[in-house]
PDB file of N, CA and C in Angstrom:
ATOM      1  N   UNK A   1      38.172  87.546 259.245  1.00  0.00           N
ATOM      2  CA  UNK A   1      37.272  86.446 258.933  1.00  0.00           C
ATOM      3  C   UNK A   1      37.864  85.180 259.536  1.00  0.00           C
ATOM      4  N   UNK A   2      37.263  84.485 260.077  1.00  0.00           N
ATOM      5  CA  UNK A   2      37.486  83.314 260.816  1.00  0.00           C
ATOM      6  C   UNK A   2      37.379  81.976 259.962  1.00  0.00           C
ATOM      7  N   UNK A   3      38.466  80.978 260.161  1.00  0.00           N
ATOM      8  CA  UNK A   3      38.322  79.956 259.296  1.00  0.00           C
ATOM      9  C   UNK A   3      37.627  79.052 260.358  1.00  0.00           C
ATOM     10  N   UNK A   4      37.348  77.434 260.038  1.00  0.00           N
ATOM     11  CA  UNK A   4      37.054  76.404 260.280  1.00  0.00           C
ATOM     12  C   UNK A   4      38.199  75.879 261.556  1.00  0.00           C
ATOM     13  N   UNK A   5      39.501  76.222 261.216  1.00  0.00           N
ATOM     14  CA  UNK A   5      41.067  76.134 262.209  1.00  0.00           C
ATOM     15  C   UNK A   5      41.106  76.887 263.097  1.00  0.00           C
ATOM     16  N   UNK A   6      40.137  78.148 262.882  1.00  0.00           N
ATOM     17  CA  UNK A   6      40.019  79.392 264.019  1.00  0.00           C
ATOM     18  C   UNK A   6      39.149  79.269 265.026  1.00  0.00           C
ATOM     19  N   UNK A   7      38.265  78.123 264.546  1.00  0.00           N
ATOM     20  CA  UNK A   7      36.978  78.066 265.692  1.00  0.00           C
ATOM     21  C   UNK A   7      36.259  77.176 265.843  1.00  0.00           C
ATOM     22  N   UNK A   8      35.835  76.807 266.743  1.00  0.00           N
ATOM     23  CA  UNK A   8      34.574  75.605 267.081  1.00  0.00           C
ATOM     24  C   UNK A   8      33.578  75.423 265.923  1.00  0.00           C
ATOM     25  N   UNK A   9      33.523  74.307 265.262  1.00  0.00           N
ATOM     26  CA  UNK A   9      32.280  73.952 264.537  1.00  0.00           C
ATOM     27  C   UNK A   9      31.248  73.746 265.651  1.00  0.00           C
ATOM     28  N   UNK A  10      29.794  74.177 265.624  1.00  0.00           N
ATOM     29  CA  UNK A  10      28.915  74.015 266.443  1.00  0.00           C
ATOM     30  C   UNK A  10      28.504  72.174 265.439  1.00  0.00           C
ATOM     31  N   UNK A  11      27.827  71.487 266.703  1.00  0.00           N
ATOM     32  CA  UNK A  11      27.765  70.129 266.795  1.00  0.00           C
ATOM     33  C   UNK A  11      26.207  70.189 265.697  1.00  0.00           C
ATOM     34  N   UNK A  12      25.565  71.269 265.862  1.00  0.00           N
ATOM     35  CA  UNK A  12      24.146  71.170 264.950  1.00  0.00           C
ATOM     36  C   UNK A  12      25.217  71.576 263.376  1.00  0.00           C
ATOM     37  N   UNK A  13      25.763  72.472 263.520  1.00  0.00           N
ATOM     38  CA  UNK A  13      26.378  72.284 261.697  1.00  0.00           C
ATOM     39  C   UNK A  13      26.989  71.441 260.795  1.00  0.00           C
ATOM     40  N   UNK A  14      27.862  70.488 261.952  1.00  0.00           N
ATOM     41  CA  UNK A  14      28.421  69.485 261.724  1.00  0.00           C
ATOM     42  C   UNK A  14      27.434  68.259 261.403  1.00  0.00           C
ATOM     43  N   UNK A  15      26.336  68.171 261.701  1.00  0.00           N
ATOM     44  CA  UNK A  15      25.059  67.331 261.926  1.00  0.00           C
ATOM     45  C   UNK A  15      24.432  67.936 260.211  1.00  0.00           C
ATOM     46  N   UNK A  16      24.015  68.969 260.218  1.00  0.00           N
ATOM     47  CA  UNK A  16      23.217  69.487 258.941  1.00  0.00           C
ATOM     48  C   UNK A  16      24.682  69.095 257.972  1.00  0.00           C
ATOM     49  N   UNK A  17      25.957  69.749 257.862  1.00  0.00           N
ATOM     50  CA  UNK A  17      26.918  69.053 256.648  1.00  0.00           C
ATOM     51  C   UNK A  17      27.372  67.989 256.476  1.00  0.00           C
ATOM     52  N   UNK A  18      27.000  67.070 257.121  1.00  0.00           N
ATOM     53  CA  UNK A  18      27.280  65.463 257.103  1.00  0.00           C
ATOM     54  C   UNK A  18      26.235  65.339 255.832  1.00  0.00           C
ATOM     55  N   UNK A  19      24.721  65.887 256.560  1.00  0.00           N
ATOM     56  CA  UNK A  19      23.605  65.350 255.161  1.00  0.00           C
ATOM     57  C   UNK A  19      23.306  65.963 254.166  1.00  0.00           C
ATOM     58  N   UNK A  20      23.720  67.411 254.514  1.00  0.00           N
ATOM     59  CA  UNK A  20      23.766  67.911 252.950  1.00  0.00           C
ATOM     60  C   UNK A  20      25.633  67.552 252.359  1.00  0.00           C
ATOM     61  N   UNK A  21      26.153  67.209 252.542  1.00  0.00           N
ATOM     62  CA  UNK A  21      27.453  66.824 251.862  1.00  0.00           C
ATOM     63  C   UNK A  21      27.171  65.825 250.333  1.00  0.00           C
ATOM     64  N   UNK A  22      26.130  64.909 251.509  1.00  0.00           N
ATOM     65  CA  UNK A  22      25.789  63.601 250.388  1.00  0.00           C
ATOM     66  C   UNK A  22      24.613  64.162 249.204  1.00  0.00           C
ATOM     67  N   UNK A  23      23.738  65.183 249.779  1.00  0.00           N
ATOM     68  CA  UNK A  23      23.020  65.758 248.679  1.00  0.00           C
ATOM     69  C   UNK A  23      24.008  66.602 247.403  1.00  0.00           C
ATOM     70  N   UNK A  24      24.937  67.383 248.005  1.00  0.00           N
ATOM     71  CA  UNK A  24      25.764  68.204 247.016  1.00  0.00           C
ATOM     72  C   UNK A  24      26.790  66.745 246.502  1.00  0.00           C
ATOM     73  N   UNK A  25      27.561  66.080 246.986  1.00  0.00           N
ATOM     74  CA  UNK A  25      27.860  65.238 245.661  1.00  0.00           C
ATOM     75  C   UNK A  25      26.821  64.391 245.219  1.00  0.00           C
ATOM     76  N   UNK A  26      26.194  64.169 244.915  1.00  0.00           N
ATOM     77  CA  UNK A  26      25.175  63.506 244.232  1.00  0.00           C
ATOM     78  C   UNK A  26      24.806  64.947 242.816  1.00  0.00           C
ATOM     79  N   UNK A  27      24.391  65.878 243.324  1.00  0.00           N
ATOM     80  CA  UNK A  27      24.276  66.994 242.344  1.00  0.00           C
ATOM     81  C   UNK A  27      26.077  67.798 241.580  1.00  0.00           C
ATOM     82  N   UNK A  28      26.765  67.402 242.068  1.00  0.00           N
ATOM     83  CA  UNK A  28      28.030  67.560 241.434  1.00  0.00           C
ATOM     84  C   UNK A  28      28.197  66.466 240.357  1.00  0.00           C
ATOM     85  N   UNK A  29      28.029  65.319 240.709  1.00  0.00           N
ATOM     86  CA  UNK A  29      28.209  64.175 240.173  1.00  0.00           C
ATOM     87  C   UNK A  29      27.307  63.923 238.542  1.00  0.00           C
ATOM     88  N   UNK A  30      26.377  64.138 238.860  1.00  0.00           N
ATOM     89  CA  UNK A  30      24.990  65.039 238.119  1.00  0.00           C
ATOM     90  C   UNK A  30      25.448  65.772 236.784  1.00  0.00           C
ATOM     91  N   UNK A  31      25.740  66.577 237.699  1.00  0.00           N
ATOM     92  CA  UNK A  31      26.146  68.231 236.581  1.00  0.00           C
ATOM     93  C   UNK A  31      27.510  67.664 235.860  1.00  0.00           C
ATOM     94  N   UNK A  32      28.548  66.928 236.255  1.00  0.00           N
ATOM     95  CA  UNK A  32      29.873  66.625 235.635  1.00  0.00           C
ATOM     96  C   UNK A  32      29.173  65.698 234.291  1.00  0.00           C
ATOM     97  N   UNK A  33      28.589  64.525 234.975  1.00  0.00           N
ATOM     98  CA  UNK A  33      28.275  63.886 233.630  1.00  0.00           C
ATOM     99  C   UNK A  33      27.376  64.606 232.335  1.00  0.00           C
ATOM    100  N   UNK A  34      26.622  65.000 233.073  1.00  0.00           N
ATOM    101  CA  UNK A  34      25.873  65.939 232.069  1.00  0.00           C
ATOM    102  C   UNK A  34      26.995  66.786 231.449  1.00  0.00           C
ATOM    103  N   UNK A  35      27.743  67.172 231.535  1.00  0.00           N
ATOM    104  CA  UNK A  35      29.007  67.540 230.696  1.00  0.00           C
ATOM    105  C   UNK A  35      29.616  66.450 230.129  1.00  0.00           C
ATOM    106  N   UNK A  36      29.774  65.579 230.838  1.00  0.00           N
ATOM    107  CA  UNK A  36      30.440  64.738 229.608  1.00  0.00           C
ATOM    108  C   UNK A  36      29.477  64.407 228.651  1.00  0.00           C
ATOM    109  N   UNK A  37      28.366  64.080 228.541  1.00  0.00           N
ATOM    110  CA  UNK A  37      27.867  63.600 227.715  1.00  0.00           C
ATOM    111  C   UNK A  37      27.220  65.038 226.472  1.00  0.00           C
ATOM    112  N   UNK A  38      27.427  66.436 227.162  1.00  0.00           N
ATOM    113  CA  UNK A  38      27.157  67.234 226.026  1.00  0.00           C
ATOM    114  C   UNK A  38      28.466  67.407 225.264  1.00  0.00           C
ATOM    115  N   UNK A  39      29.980  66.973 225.755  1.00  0.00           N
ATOM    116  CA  UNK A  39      31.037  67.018 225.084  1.00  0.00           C
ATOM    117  C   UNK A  39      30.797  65.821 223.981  1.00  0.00           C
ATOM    118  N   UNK A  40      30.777  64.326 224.525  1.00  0.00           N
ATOM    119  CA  UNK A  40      30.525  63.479 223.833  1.00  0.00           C
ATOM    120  C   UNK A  40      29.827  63.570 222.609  1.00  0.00           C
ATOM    121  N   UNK A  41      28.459  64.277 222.756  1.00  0.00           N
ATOM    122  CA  UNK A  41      27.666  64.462 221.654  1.00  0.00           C
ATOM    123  C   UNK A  41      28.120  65.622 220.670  1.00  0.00           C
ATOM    124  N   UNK A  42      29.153  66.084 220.945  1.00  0.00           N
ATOM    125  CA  UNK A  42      29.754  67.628 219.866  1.00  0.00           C
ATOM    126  C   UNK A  42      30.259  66.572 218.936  1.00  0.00           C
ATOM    127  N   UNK A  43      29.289  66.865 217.517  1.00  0.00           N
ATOM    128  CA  UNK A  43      29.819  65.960 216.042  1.00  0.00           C
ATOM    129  C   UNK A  43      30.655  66.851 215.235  1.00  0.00           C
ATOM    130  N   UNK A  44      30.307  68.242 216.267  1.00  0.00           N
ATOM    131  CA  UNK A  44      31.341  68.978 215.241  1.00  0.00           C
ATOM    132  C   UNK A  44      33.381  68.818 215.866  1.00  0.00           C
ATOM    133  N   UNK A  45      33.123  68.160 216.233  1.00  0.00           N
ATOM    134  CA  UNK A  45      34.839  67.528 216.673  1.00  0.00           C
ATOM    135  C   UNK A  45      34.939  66.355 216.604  1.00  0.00           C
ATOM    136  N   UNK A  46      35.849  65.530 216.350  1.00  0.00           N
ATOM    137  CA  UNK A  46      36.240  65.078 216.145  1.00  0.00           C
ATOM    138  C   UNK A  46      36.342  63.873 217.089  1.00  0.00           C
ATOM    139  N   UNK A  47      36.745  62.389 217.378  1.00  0.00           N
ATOM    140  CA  UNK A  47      36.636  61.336 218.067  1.00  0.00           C
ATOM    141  C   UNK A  47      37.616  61.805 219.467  1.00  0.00           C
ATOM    142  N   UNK A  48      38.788  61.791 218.794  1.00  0.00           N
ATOM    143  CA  UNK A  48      40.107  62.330 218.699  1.00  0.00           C
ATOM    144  C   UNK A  48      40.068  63.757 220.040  1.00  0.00           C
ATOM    145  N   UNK A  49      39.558  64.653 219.892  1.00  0.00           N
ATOM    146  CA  UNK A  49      39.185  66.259 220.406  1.00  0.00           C
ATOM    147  C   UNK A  49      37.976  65.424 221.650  1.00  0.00           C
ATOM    148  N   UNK A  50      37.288  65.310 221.260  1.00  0.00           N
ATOM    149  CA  UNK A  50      36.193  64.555 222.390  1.00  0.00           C
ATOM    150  C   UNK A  50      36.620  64.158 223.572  1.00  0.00           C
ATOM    151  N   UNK A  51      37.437  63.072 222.983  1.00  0.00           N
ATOM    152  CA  UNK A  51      38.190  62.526 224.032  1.00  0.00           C
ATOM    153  C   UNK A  51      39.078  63.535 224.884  1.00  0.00           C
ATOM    154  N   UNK A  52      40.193  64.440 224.290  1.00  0.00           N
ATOM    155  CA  UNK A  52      40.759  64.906 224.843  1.00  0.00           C
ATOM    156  C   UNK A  52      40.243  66.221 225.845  1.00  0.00           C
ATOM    157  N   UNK A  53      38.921  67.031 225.152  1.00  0.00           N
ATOM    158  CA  UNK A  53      38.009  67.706 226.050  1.00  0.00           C
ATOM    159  C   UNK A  53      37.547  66.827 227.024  1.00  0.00           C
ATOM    160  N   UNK A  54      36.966  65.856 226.886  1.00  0.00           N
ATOM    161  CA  UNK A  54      36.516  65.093 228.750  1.00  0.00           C
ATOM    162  C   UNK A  54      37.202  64.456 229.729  1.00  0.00           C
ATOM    163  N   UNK A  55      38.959  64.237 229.163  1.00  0.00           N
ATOM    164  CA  UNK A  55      39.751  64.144 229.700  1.00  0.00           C
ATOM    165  C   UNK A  55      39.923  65.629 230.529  1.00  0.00           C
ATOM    166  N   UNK A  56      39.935  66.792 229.976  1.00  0.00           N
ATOM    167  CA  UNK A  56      40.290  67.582 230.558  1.00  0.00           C
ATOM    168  C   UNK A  56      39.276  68.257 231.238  1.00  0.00           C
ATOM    169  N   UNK A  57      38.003  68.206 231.251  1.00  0.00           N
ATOM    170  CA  UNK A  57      36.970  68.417 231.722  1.00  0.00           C
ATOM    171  C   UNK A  57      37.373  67.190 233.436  1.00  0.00           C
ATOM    172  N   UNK A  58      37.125  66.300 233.236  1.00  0.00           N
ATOM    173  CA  UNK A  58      37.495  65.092 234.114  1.00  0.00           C
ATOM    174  C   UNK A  58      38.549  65.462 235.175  1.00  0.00           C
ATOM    175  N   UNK A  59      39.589  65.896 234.471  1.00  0.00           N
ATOM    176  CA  UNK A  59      40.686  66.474 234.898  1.00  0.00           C
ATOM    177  C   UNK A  59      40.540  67.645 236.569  1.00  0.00           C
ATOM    178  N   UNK A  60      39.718  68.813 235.726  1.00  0.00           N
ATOM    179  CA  UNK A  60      39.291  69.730 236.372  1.00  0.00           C
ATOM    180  C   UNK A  60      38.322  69.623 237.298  1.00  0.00           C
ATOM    181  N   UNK A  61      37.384  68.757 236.909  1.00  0.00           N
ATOM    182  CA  UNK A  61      36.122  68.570 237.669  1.00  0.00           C
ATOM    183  C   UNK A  61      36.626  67.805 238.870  1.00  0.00           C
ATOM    184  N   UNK A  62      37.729  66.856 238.724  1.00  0.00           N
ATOM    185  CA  UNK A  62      38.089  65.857 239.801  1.00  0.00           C
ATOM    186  C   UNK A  62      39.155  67.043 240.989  1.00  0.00           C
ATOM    187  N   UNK A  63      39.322  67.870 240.675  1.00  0.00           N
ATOM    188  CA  UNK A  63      40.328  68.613 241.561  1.00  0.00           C
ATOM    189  C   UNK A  63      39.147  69.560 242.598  1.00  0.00           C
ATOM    190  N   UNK A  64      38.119  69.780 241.648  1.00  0.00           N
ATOM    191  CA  UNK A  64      37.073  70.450 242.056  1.00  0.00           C
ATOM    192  C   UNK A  64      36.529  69.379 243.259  1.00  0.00           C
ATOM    193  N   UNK A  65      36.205  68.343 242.611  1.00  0.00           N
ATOM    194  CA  UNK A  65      35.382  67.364 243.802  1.00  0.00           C
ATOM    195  C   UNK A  65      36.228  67.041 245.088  1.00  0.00           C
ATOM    196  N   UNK A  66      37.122  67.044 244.826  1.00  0.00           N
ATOM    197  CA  UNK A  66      38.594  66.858 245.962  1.00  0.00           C
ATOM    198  C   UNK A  66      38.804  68.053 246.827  1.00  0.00           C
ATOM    199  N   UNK A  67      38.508  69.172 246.273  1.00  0.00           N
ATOM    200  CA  UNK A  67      38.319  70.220 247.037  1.00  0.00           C
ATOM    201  C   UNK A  67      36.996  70.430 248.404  1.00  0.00           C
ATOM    202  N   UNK A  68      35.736  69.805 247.228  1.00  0.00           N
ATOM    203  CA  UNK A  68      34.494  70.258 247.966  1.00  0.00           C
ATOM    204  C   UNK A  68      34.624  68.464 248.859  1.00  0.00           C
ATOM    205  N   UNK A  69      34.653  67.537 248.977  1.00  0.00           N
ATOM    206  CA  UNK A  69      34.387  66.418 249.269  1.00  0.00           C
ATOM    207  C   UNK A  69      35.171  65.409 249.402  1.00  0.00           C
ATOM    208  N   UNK A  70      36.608  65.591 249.512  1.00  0.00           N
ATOM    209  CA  UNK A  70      37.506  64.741 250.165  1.00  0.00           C
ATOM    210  C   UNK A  70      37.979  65.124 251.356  1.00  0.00           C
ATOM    211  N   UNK A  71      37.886  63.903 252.645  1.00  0.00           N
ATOM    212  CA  UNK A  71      38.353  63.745 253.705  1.00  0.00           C
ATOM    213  C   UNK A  71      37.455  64.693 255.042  1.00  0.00           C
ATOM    214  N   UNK A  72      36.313  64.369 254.534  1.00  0.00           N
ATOM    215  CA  UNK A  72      35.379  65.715 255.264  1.00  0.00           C
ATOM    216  C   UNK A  72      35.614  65.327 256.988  1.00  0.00           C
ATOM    217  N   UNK A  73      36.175  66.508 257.481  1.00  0.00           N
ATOM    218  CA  UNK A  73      36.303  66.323 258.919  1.00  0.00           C
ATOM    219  C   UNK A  73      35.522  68.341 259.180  1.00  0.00           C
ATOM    220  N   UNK A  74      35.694  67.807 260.394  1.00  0.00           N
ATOM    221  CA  UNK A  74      35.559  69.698 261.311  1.00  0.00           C
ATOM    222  C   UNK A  74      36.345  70.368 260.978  1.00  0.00           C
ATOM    223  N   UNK A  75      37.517  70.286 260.934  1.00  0.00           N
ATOM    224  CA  UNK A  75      38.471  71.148 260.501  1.00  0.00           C
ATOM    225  C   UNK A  75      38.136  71.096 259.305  1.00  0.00           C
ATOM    226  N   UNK A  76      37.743  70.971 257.765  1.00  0.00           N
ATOM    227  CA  UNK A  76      37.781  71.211 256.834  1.00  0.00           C
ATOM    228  C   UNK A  76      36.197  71.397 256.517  1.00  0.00           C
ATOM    229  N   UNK A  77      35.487  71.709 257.396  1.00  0.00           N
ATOM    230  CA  UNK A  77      33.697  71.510 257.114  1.00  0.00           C
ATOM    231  C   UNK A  77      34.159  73.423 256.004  1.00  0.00           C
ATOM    232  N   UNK A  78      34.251  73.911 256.731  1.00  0.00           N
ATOM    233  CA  UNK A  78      34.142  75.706 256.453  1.00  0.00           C
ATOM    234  C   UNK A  78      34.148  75.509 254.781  1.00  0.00           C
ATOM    235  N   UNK A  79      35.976  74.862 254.862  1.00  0.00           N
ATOM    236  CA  UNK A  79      36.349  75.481 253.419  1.00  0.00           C
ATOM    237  C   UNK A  79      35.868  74.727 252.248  1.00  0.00           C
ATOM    238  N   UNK A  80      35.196  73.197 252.387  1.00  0.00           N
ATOM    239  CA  UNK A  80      34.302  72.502 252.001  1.00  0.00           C
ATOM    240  C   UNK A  80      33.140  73.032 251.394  1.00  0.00           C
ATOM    241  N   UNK A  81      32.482  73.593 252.479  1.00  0.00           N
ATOM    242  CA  UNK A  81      30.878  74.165 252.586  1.00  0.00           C
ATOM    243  C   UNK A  81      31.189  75.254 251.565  1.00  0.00           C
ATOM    244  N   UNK A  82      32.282  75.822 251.694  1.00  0.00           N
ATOM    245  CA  UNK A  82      32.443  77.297 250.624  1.00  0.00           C
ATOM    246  C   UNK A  82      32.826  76.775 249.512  1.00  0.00           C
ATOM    247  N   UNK A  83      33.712  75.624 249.172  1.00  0.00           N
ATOM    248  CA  UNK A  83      33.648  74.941 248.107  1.00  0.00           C
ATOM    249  C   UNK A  83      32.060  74.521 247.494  1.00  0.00           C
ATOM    250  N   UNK A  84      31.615  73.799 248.043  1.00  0.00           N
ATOM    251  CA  UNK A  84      30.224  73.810 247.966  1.00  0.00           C
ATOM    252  C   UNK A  84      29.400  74.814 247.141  1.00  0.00           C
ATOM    253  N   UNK A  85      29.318  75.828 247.972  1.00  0.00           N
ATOM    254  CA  UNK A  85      28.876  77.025 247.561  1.00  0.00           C
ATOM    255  C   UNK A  85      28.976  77.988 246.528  1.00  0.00           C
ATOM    256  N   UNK A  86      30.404  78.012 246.180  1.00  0.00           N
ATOM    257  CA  UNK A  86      31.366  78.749 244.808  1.00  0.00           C
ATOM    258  C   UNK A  86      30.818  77.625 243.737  1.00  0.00           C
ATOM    259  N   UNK A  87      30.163  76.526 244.064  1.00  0.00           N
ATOM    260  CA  UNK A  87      30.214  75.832 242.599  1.00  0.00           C
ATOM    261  C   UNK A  87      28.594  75.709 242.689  1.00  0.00           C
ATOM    262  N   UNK A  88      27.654  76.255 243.123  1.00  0.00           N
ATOM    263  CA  UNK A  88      26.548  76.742 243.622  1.00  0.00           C
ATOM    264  C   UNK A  88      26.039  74.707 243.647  1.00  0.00           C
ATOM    265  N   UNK A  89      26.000  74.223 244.498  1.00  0.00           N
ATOM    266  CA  UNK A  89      25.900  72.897 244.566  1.00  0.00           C
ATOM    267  C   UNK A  89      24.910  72.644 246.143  1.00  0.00           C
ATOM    268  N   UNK A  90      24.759  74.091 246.963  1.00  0.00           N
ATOM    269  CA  UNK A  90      23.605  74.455 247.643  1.00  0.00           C
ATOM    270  C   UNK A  90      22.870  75.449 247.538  1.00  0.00           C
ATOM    271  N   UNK A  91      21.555  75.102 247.707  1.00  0.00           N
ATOM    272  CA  UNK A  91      20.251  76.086 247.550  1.00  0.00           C
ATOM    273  C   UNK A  91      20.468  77.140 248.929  1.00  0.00           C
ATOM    274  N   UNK A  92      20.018  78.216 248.821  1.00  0.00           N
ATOM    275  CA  UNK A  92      20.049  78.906 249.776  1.00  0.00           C
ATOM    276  C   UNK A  92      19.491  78.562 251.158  1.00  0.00           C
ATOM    277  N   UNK A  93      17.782  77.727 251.108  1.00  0.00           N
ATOM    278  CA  UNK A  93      17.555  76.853 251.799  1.00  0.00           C
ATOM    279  C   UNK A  93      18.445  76.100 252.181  1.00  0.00           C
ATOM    280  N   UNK A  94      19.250  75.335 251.874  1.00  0.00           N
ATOM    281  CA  UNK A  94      20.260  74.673 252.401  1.00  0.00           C
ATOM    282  C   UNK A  94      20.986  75.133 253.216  1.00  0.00           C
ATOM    283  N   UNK A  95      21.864  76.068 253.036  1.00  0.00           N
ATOM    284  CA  UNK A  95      22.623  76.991 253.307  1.00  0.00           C
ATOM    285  C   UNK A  95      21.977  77.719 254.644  1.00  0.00           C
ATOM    286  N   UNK A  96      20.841  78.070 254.808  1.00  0.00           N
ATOM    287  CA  UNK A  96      19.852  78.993 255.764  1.00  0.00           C
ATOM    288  C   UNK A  96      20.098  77.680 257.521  1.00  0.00           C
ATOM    289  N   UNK A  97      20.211  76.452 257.038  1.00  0.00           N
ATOM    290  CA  UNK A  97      20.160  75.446 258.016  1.00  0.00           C
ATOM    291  C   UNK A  97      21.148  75.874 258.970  1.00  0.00           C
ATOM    292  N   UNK A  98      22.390  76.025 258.487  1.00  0.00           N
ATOM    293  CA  UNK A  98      23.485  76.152 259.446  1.00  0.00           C
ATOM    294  C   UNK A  98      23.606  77.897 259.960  1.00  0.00           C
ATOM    295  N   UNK A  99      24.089  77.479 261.227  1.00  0.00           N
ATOM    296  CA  UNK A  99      24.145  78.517 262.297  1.00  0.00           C
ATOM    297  C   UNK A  99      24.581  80.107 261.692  1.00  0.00           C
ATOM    298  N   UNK A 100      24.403  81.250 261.907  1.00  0.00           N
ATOM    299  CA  UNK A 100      24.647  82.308 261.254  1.00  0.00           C
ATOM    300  C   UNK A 100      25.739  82.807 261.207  1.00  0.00           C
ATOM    301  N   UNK A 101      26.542  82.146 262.292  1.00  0.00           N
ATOM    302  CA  UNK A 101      28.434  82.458 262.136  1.00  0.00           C
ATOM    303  C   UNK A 101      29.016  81.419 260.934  1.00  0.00           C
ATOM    304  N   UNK A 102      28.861  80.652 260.755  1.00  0.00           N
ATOM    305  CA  UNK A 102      28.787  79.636 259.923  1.00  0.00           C
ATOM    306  C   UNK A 102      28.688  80.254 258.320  1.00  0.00           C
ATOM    307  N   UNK A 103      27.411  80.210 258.439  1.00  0.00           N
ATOM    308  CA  UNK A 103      26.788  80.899 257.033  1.00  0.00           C
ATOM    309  C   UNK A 103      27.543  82.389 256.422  1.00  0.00           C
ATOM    310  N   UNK A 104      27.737  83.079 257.337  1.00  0.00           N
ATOM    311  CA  UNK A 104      28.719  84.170 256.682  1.00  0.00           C
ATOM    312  C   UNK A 104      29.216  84.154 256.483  1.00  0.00           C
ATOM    313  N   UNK A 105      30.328  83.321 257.168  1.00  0.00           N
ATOM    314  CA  UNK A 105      31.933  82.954 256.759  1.00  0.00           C
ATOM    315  C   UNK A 105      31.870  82.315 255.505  1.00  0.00           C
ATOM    316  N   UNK A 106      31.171  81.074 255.652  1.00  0.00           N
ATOM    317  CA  UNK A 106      30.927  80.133 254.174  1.00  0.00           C
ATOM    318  C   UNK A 106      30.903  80.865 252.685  1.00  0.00           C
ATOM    319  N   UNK A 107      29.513  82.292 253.151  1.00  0.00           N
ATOM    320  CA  UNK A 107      29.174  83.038 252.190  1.00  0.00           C
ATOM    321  C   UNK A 107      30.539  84.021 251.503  1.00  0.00           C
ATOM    322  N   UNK A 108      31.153  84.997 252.893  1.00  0.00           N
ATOM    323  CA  UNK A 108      32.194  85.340 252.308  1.00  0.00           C
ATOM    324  C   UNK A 108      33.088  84.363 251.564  1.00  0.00           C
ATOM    325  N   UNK A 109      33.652  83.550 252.013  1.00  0.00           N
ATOM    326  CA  UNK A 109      34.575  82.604 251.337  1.00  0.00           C
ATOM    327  C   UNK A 109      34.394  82.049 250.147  1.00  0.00           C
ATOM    328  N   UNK A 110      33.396  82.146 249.711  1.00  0.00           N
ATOM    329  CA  UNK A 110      32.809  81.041 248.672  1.00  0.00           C
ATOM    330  C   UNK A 110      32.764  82.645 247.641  1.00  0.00           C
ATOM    331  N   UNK A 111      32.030  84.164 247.709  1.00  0.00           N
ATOM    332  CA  UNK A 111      32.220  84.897 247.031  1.00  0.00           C
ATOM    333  C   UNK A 111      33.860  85.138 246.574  1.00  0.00           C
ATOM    334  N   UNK A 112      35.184  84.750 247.361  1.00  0.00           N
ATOM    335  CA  UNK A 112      36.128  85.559 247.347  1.00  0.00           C
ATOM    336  C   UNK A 112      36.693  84.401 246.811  1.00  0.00           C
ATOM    337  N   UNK A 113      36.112  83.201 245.881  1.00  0.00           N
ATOM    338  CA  UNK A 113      36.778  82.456 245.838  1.00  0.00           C
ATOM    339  C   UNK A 113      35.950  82.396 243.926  1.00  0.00           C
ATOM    340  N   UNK A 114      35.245  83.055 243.695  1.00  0.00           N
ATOM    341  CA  UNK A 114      34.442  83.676 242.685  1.00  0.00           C
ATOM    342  C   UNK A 114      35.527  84.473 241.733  1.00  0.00           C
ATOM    343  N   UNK A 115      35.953  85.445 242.831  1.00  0.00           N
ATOM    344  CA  UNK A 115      36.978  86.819 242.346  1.00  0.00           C
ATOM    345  C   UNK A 115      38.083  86.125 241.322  1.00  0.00           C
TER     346      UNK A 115
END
């Protein structure tokens, strides 16, 4: 299996993950708060516990976003896009845009990153 370091990004994939990048954090961003705020609202814990669940929620979610969406270059589009993908943050439509060497790799990577 070929990484992102192994091979040419084609110039149309690099073009389609520039604009879906900004669609998937916007829907990451989304889905995190919507967690915080169903932690927030648990009355069955405590002020105290609240806090310390969205700290650690926060925690996790920020290593996650750093994974899928910090420092996006060519060399890191692949393992990005499969980040992306493992946290299902593209529609298959989405996904269908980029080139078919692309899309498999992404697909494997993003399943083996499931396991």
């Amino acid at each position: 299996m070929s990484t992102s370091s192994e091979r040419k990004v084609p110039e149309a994939d690099w073009k389609v993950f520039r604009k879906l990048r900004e669609a998937a954090l916007e829907r990451f961003c989304a889905r995190v708060l919507d967690e915080v705020d169903s932690v927030r609202r648990d009355d069955s814990r405590s002020h105290h516990e609240r806090y310390g669940a969205i700290f650690s929620l926060l925690r996790e979610r920020d290593r996650e976003l750093a994974q899928a969406f910090d420092d996006p270059r060519r060399s890191q589009m692949i393992w990005q896009l499969a980040t992306m993908a493992a946290l299902d943050l593209l529609s298959p439509d989405e996904l269908a845009r980029f080139s078919p060497e692309t899309r498999s790799v992404v697909e494997q990577l993003a399943q083996a990153r499931h396991r």
